[in-house]
Structure formats: C-alpha cells, structure tokens
Protein backbone atom coordinates (compact mmCIF):
# COMPACT_ATOMS: atom_id res chain seq x y z
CA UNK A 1 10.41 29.36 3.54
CA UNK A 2 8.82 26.31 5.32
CA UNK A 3 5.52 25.72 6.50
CA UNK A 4 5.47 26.65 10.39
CA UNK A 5 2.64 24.49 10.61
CA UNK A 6 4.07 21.53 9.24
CA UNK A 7 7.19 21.53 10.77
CA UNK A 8 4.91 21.05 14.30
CA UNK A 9 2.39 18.00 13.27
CA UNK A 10 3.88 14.40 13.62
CA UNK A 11 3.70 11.03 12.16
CA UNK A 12 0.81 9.22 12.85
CA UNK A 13 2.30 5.79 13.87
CA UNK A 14 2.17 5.52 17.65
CA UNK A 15 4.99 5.98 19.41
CA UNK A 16 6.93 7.84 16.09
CA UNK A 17 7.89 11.30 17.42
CA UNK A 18 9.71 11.80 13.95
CA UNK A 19 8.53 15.00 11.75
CA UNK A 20 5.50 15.19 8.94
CA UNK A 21 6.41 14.23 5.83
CA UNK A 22 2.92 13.73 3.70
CA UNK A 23 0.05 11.70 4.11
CA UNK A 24 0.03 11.85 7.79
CA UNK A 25 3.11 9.93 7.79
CA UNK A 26 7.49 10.46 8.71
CA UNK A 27 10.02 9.75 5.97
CA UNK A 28 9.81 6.28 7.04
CA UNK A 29 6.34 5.32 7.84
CA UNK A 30 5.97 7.31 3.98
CA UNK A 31 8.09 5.02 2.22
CA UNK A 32 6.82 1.78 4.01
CA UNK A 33 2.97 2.86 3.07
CA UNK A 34 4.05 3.40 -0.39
CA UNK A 35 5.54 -0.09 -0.47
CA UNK A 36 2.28 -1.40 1.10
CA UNK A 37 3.55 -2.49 3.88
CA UNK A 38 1.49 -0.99 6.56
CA UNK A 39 -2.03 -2.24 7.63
CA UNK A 40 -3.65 0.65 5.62
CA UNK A 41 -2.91 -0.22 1.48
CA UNK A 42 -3.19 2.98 -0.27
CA UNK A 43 -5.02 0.58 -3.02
CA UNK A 44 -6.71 -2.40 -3.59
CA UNK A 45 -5.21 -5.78 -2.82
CA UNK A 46 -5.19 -8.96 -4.50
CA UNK A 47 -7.73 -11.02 -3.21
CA UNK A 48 -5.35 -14.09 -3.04
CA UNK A 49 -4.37 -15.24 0.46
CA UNK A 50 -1.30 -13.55 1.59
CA UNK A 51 -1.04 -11.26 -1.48
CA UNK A 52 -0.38 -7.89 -1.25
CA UNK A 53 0.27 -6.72 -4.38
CA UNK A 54 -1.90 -4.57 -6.44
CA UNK A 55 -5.13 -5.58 -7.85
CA UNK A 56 -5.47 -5.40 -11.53
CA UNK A 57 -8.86 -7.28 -12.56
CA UNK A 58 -10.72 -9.33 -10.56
CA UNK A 59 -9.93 -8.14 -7.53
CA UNK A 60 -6.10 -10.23 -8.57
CA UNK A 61 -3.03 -9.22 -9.09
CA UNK A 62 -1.30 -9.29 -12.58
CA UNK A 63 0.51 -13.20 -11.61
CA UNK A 64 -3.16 -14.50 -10.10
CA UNK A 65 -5.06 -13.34 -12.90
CA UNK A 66 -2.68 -14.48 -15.82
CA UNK A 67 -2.88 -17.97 -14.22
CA UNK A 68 -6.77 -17.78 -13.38
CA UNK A 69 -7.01 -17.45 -17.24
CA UNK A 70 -5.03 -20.51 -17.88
CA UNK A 71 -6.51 -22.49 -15.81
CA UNK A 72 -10.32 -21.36 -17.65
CA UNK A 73 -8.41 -21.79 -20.59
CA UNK A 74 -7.26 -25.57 -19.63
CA UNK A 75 -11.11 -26.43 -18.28
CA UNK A 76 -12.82 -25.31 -21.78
C-alpha cells in the first residue's frame, strides 16, 4: 500500500509539478542528479575547469590525476 504522504509532496525543481520520487526530486530531476547534471553534485567534483566528473584524489578525477602523475613523473 503506498505512502499517502508521499504520493502528495513534489519535486523540488521550480516549476516541476511531477510526483516525489526520492531525494526531493521527480523521476526525471532523480535521474539527471544522479548523472550530475544539476547544480547540486551529490559528490565531489574534479577540480579541473569544466569537469564534472567524480573526484578521486586530489580533488581530480581518475583522467586528471593519471596525467598529473605523468607530468611529475616527466619533471623528475
């Protein structure tokens, strides 16, 4: 039997009148905030300009950091 209550609540997007799903969030505001593609990452970013995958060490993503260590590894 479903939840009354969340059958009532609403995505939080403005303007989405389309039902709850989790996290605040409809079916499609879900998906896209999984993806990262909302303002609001639900982790940390790569610190890279105009990166938004996930941060690994460093505050970089897996691709930034692999080639931060080549280049160190080309300078010593």
């Amino acid at each position: 039997m479903p939840n009354k209550w969340v059958k009532e609540r609403r995505c939080r997007i403005e303007g989405c009148k389309r039902p709850y799903r989790a996290k605040g969030y409809c079916n499609v505001h879900y998906k896209k905030w999984r993806r990262g593609e909302l303002g609001k990452a639900r982790y940390k970013t790569c610190s890279e300009e105009g990166c938004r995958a996930k941060a690994v060490r460093w505050g970089l993503c897996e691709e930034h950091y692999k080639a931060k260590l080549k280049k160190n590894k080309k300078a010593s």
